[in-house]
N, C-alpha and C. Protein backbone atom coordinates (compact mmCIF):
# COMPACT_ATOMS: atom_id res chain seq x y z
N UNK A 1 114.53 112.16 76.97
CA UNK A 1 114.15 110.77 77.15
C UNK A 1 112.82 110.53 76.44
N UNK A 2 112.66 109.60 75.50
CA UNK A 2 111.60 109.05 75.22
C UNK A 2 111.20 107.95 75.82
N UNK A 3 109.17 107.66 75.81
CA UNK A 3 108.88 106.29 76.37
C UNK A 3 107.63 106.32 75.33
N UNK A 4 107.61 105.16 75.56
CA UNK A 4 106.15 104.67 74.73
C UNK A 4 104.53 105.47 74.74
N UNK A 5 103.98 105.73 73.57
CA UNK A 5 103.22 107.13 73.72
C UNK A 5 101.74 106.09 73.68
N UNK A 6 101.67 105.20 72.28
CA UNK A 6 100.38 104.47 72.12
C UNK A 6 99.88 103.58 73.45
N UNK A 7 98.42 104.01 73.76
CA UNK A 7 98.31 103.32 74.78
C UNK A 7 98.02 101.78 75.02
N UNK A 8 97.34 101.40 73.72
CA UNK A 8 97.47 100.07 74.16
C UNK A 8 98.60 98.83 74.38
N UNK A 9 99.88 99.95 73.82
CA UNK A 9 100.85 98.96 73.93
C UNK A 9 101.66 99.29 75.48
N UNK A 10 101.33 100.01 75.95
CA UNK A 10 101.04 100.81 77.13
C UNK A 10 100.44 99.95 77.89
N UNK A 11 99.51 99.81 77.65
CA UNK A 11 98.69 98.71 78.86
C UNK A 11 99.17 97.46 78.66
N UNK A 12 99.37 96.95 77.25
CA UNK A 12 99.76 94.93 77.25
C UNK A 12 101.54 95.08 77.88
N UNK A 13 102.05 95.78 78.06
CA UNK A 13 103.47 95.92 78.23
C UNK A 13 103.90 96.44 79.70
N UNK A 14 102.81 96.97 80.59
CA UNK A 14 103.13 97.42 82.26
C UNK A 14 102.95 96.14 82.56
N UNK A 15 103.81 96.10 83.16
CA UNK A 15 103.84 94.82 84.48
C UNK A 15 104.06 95.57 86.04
N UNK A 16 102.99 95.24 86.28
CA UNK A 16 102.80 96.07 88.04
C UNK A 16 103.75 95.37 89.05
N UNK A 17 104.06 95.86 89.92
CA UNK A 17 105.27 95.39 91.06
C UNK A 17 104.76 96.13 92.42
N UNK A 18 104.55 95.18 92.85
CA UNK A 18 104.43 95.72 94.05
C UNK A 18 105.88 96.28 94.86
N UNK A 19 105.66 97.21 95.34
CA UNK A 19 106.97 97.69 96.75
C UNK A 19 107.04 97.18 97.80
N UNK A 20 107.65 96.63 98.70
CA UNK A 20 106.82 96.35 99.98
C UNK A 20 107.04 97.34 101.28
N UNK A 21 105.98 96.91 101.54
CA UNK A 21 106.09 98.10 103.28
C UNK A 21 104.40 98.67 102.49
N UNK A 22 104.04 99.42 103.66
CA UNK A 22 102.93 100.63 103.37
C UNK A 22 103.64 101.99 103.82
N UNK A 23 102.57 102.70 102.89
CA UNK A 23 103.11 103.95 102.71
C UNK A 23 101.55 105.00 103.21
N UNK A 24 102.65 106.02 103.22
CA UNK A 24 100.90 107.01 103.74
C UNK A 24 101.70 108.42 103.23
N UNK A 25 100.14 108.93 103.29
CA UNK A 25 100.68 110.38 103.30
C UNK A 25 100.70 111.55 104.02
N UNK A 26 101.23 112.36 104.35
CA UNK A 26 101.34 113.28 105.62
C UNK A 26 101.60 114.55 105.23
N UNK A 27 101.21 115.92 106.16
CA UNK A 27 101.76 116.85 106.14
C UNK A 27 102.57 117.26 106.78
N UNK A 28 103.94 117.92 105.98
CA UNK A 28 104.74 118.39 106.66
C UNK A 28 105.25 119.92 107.02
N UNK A 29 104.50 120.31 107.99
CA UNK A 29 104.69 121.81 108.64
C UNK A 29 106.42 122.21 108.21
N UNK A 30 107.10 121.53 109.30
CA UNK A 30 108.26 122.50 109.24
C UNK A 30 108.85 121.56 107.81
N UNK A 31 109.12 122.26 107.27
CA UNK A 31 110.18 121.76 106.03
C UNK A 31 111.58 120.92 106.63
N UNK A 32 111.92 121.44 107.77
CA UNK A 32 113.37 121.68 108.07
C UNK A 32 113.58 120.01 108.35
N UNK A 33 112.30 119.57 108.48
CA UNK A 33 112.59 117.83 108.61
C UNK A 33 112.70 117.03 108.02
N UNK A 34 112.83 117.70 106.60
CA UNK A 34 112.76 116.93 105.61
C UNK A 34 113.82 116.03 105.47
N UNK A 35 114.82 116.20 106.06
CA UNK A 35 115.89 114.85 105.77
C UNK A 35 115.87 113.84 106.71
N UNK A 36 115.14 114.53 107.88
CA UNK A 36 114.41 113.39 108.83
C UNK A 36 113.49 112.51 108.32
N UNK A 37 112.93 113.02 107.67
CA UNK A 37 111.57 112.31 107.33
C UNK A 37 111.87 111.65 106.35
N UNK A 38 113.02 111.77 105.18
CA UNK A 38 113.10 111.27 104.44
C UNK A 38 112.35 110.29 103.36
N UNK A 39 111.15 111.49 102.71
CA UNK A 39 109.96 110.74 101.82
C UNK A 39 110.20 110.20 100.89
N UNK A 40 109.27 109.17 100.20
CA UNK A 40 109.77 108.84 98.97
C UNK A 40 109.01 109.80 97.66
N UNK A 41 108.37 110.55 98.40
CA UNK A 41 107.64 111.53 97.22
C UNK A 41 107.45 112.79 97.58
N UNK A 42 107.26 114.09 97.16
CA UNK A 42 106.92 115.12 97.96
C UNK A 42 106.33 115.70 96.94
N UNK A 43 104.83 116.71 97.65
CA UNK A 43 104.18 117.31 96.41
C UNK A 43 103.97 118.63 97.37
N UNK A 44 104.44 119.87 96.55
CA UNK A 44 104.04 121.32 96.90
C UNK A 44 102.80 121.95 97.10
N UNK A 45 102.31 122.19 97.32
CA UNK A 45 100.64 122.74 97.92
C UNK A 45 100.66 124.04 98.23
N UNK A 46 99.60 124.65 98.16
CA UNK A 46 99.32 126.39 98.39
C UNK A 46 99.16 125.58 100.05
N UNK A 47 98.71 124.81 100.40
CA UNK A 47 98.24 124.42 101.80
C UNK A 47 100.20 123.58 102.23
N UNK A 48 100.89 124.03 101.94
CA UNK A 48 102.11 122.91 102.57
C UNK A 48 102.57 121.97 102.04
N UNK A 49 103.61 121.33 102.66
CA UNK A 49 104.03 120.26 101.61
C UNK A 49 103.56 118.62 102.16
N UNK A 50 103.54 118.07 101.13
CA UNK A 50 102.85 116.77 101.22
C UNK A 50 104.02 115.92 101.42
N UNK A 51 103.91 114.43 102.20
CA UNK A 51 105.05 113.92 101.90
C UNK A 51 104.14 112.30 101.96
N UNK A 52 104.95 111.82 100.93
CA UNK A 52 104.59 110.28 100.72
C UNK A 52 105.89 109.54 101.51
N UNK A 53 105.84 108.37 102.69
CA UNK A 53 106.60 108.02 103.28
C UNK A 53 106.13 106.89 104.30
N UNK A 54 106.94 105.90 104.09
CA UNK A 54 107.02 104.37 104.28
C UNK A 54 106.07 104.65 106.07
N UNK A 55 105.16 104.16 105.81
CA UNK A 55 104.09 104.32 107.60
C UNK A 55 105.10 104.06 108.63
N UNK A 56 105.72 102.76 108.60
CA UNK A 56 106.94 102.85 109.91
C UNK A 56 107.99 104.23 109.80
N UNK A 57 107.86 104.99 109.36
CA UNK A 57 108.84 106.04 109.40
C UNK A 57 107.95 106.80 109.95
N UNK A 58 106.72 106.86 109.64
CA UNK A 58 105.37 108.12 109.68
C UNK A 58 105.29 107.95 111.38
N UNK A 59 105.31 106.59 111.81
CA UNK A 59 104.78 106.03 113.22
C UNK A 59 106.07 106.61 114.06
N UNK A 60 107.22 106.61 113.95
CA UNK A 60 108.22 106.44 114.38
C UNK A 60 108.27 108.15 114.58
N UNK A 61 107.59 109.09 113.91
CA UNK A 61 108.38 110.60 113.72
C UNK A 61 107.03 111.12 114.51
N UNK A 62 105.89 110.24 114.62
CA UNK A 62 104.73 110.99 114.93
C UNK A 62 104.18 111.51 114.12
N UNK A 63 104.36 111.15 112.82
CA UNK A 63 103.25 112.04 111.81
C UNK A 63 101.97 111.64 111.62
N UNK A 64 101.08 112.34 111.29
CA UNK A 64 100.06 112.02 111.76
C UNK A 64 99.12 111.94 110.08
N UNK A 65 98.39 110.56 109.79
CA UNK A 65 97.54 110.19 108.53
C UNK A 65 96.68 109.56 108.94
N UNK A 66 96.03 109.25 107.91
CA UNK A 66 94.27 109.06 108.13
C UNK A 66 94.26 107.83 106.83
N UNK A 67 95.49 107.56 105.81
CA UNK A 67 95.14 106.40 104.64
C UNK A 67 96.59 105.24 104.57
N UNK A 68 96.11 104.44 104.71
CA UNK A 68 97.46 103.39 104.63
C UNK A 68 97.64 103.16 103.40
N UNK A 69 98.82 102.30 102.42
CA UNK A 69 98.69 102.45 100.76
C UNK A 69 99.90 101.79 100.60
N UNK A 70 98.91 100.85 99.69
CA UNK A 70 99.87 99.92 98.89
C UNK A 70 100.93 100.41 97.68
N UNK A 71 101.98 100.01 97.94
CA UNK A 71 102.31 101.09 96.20
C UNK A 71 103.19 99.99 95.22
N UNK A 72 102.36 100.36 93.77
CA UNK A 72 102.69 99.35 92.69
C UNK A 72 102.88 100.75 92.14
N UNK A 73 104.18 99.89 91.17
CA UNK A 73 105.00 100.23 90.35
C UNK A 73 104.81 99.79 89.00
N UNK A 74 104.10 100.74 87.75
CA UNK A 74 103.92 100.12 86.60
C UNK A 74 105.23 100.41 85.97
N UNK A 75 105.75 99.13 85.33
CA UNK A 75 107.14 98.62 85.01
C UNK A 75 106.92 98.89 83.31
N UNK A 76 106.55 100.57 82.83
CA UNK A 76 106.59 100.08 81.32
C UNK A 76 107.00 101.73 81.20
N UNK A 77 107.39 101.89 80.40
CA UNK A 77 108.32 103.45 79.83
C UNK A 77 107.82 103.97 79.06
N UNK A 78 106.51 104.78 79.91
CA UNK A 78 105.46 105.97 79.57
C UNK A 78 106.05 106.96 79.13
N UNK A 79 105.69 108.06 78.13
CA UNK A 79 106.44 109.20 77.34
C UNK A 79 105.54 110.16 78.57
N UNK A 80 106.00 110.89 78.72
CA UNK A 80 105.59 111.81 79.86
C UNK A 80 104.00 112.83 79.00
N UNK A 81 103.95 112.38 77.98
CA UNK A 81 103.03 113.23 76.97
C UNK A 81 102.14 112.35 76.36
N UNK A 82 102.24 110.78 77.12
CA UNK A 82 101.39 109.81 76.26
C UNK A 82 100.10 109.96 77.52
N UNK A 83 99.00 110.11 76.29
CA UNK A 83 97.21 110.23 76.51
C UNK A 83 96.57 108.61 77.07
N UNK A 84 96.00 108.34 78.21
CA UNK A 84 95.50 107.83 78.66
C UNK A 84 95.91 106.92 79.43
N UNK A 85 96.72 106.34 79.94
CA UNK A 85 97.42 105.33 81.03
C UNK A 85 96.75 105.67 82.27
N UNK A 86 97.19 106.93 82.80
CA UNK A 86 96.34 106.77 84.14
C UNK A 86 94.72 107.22 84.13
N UNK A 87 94.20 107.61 83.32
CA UNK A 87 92.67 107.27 83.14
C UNK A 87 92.43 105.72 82.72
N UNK A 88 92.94 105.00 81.93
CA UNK A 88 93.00 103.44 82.00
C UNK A 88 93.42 103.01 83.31
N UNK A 89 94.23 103.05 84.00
CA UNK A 89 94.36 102.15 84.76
C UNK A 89 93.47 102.58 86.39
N UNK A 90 93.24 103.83 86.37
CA UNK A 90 92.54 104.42 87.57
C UNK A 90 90.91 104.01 87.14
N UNK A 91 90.41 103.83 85.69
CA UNK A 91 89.11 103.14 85.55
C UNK A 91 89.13 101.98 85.86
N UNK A 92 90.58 101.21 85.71
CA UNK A 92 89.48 99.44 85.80
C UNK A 92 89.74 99.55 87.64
N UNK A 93 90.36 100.36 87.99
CA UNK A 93 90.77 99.87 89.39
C UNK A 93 89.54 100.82 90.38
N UNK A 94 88.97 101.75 89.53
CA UNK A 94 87.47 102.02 89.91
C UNK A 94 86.20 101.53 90.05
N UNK A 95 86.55 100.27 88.73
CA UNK A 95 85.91 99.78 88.78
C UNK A 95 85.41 98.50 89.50
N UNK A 96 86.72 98.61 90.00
CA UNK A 96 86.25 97.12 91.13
C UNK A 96 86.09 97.74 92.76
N UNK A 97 86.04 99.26 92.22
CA UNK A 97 85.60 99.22 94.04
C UNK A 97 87.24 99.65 94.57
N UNK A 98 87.97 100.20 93.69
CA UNK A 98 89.44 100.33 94.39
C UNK A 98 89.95 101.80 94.34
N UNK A 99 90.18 102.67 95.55
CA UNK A 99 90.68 104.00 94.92
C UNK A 99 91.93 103.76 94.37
N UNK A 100 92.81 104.90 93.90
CA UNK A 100 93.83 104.71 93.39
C UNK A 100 94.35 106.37 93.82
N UNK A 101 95.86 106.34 93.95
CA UNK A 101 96.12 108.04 94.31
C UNK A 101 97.55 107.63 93.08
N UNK A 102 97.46 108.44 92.07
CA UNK A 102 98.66 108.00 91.24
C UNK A 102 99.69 109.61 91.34
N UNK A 103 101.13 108.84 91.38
CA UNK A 103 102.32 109.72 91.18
C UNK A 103 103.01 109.30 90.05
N UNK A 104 103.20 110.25 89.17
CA UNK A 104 104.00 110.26 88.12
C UNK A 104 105.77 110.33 88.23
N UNK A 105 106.43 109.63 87.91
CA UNK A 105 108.25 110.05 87.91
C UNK A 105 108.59 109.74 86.83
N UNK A 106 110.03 110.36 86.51
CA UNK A 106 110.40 110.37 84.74
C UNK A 106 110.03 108.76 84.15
N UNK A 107 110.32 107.83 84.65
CA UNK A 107 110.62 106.86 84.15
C UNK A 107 109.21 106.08 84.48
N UNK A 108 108.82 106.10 85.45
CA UNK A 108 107.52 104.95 85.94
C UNK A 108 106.40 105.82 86.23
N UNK A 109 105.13 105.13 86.25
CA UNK A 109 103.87 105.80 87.14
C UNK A 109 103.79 104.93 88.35
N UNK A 110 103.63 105.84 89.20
CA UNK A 110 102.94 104.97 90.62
C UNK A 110 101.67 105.14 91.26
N UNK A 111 101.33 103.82 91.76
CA UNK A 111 99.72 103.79 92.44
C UNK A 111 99.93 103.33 93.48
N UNK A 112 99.43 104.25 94.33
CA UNK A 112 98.93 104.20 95.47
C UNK A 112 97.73 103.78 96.09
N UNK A 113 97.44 102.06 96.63
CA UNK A 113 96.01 101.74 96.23
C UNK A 113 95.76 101.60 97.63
N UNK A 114 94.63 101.09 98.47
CA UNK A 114 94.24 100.35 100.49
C UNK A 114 95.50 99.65 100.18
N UNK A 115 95.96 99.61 101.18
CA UNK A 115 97.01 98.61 101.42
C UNK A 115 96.90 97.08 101.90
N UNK A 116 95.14 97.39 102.12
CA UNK A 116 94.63 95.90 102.22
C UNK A 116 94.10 94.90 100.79
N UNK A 117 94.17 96.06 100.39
CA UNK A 117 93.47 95.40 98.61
C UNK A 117 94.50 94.94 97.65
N UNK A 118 96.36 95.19 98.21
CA UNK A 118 97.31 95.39 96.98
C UNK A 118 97.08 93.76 96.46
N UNK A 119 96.82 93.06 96.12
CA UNK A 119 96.67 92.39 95.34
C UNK A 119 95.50 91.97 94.89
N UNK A 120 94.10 92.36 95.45
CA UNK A 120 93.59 92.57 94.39
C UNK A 120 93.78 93.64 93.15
N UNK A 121 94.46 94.45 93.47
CA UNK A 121 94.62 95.66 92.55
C UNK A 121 95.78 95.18 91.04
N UNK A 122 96.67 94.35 92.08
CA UNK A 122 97.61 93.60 90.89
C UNK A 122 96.62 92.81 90.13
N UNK A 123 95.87 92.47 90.47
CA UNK A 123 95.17 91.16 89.55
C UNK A 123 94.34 92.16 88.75
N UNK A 124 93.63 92.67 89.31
CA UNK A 124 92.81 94.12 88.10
C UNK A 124 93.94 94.53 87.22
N UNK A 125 95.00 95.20 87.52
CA UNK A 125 95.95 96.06 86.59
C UNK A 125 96.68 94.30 85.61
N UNK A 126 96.89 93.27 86.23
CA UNK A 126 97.28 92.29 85.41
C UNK A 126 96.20 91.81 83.90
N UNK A 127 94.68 92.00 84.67
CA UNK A 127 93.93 91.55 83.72
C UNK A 127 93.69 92.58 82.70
N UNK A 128 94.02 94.00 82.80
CA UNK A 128 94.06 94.94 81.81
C UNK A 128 94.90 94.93 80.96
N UNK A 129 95.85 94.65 81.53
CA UNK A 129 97.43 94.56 80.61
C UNK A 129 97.12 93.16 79.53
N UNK A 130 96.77 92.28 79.91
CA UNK A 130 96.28 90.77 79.24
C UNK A 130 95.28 91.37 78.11
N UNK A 131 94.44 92.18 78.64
CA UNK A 131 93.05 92.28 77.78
C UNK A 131 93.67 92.72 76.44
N UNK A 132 94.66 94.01 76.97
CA UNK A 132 95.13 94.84 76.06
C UNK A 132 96.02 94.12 75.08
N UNK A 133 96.92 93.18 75.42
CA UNK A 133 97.41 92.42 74.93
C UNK A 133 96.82 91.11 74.06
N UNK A 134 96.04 91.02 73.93
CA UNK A 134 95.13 90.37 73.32
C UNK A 134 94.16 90.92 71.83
N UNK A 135 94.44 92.02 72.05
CA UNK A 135 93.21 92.87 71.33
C UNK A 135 94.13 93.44 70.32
């Protein structure tokens, strides 16, 4: 699969989407729950496995987190080898004062931003994409 490698056409060409619901992240001791828990992300760790998963599921199983999180979906078809997208988009969204926790999948990048900020974060990642598009 190829996706688009140059970044500025990279930035004028993502269009962010929000998901809805919040999401968090948790650890998951026994593995064996994993189809219980049913995450939308999972990352391997020398410390256990991580699981990204919709907070009403997290509340509902008893798992236990400490960050709530908005998650946008940049809508543009990154080459898995193209240089700078998520250092661009994790700077301007630094720059306003916003963390960002990004997951990569074949086809999209995802950000994970407060779940109280998701639209300011769209309007930051909108005005980058514009800038870029402009220039």
């Amino acid at each position: 699969m190829t996706g688009e490698r140059y970044l500025r056409r990279l930035l004028a060409a993502m269009e962010p989407v929000l998901r809805p619901g919040e999401f968090v992240f948790a650890a998951l001791g026994d593995e064996s729950r994993l189809p219980e828990v049913a995450p939308e992300a999972t990352v391997r760790e020398e410390e256990g496995l991580t699981v990204v998963v919709a907070r009403e599921r997290a509340d509902e199983l008893g798992l236990a987190y400490d960050f709530a999180a908005a998650w946008i979906t940049l809508r543009v078809g990154s080459a898995l080898d193209a240089v700078g997208l998520t250092a661009a988009v994790s700077r301007a969204l630094a720059d306003a004062g916003l963390s960002c926790n990004v997951l990569a999948g074949l086809h999209h990048d995802h950000l994970l931003v407060p779940a109280g900020r998701a639209e300011e974060a769209l309007a930051v990642l909108r005005e980058l994409s514009r800038a870029a598009a402009a220039a």
